[in-house]
Protein backbone atom coordinates (compact mmCIF):
# COMPACT_ATOMS: atom_id res chain seq x y z
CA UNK A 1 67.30 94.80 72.65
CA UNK A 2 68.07 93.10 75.85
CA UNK A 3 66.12 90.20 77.75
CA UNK A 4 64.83 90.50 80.78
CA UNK A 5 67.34 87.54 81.68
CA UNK A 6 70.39 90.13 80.80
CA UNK A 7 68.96 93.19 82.85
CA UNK A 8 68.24 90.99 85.73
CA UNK A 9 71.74 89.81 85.93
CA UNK A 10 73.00 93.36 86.43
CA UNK A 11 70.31 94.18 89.05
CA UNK A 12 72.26 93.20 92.90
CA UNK A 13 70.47 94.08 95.81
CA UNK A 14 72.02 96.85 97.96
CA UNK A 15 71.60 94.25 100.78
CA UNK A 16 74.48 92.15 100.09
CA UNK A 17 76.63 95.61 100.07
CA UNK A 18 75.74 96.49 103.42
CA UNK A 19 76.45 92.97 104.51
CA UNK A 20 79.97 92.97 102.86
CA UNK A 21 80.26 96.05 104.36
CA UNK A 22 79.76 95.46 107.72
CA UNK A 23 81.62 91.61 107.75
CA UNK A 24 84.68 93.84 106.55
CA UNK A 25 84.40 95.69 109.35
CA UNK A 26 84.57 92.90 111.06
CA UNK A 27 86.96 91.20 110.01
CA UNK A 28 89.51 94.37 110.57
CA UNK A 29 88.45 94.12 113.91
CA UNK A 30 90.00 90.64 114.17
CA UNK A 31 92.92 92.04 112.59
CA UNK A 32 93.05 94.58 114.74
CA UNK A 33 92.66 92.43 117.93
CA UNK A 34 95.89 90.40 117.00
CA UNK A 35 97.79 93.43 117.62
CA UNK A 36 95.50 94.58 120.46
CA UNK A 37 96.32 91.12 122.39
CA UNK A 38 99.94 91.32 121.58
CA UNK A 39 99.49 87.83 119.06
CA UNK A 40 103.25 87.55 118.10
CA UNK A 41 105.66 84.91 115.77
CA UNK A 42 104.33 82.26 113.00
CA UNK A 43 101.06 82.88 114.43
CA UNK A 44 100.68 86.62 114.01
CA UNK A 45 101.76 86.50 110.33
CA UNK A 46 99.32 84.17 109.68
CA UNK A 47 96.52 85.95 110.93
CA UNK A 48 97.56 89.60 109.86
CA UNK A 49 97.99 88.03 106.25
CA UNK A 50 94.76 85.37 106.24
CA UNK A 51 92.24 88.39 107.34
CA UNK A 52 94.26 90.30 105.01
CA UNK A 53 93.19 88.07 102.15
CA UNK A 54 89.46 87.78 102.94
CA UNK A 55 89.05 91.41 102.71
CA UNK A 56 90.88 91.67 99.71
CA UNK A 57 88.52 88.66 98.60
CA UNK A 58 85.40 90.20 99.44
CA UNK A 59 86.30 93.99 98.26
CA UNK A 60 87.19 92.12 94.30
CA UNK A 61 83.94 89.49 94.35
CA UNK A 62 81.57 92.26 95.81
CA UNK A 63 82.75 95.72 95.19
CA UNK A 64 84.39 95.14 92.00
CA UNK A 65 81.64 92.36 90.98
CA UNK A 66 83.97 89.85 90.06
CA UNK A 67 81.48 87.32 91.30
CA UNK A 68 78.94 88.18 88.73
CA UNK A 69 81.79 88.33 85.55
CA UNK A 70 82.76 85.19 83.30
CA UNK A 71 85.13 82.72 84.83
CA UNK A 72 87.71 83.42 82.18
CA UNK A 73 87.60 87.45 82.81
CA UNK A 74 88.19 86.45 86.48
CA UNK A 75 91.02 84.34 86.20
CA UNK A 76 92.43 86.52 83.75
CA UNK A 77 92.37 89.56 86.40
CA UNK A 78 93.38 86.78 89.52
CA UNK A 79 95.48 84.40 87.75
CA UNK A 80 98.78 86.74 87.35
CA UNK A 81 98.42 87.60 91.23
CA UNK A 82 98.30 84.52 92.01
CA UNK A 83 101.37 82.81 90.01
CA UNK A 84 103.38 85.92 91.46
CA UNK A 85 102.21 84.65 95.00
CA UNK A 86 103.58 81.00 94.32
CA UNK A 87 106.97 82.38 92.66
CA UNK A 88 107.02 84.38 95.92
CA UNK A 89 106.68 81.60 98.07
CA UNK A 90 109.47 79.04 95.97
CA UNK A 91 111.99 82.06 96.52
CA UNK A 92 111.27 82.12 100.08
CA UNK A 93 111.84 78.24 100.56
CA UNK A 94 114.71 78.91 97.95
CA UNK A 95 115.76 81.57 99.96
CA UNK A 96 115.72 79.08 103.67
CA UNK A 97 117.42 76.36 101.76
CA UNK A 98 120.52 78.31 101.14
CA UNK A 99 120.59 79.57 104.25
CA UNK A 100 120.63 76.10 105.99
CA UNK A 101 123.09 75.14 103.22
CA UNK A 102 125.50 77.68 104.08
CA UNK A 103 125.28 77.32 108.21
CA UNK A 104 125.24 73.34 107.17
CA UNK A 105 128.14 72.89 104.29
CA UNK A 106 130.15 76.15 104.37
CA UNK A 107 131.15 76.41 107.83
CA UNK A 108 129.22 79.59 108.13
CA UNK A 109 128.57 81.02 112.00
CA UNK A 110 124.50 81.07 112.99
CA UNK A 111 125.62 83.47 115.79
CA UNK A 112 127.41 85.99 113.34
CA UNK A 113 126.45 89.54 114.05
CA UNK A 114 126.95 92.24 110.75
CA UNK A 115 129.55 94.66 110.89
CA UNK A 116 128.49 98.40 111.11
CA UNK A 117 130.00 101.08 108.42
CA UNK A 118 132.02 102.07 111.68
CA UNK A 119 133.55 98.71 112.24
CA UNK A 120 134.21 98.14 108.32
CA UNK A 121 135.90 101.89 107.28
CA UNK A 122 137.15 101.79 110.77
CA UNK A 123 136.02 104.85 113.08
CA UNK A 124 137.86 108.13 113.87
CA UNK A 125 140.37 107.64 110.85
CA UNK A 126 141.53 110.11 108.27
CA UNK A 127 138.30 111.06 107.59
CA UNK A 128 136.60 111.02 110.75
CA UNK A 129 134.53 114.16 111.74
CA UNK A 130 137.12 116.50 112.88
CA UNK A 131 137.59 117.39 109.44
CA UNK A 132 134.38 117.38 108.17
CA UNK A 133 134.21 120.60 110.22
C-alpha cells in the first residue's frame, strides 16, 4: 500500500503545464525573430541552437517528467546525448585544426574553388549528350 508521501509525488499541478506551455511558445518566437530580423553569422547559430536547447530542456524536465525521476535515471537518459555532443564538438575543432594545418604547412590555396564533374570528365567529350540521344 502506498503513502500518502508516494501519491503526492506523482500529483503535478496542471499549472506548471500551461506555463511550460506558453514560455515554449515563447521562446519559438525568439527563434523565430532571429530569422524575422535577418540575425546572420556566429551570432545566428548561437541563438537558433541556444533557444533550440531550452525547449528541448523544458519539453524532457516537464513533459516527459524528468524533473520528478531519480538523478541516476536522468543521467542515464541525458548522459549518452551529451558525451555525443562533446565528441561532436572535439571533431569540429579537430576538423579546424587540419584545415589551418593544411593552408599553414602544406602549401594548400585558401582561395581554391572545387572543380565541377564538367571540369574533371571534361565537357562535350566522347560521351557528351549527343549520344545519349
Amino acid at each position: 500500500m502506498a503513502s500518502s508521501s508516494d501519491t503526492a509525488g506523482q500529483q503535478h499541478p496542471l499549472g506548471i503545464y500551461y506555463q511550460i506551455w506558453i514560455l515554449l511558445f515563447v521562446v519559438s518566437a525568439a527563434s523565430y525573430a532571429v530569422d524575422y530580423f535577418d540575425v546572420q553569422g556566429a551570432m545566428r547559430w548561437t541563438l537558433v541552437i541556444v533557444f533550440m536547447l531550452v525547449k528541448a530542456g523544458f519539453i524532457i524536465a516537464i513533459f516527459m517528467h524528468a524533473f520528478w525521476e531519480r538523478l541516476a535515471l536522468v543521467l542515464t537518459i541525458l548522459g549518452p546525448p551529451g558525451v555525443l555532443l562533446i565528441l561532436i564538438a572535439f571533431m569540429a575543432v579537430e576538423g579546424d585544426y587540419t584545415t589551418e594545418a593544411r593552408f599553414d604547412y602544406m602549401g594548400h590555396d585558401r582561395d581554391a574553388v572545387a572543380l565541377t564533374p564538367a571540369e574533371v570528365h571534361g565537357a562535350g567529350g566522347e560521351h557528351g549528350e549527343e549520344e545519349a540521344h
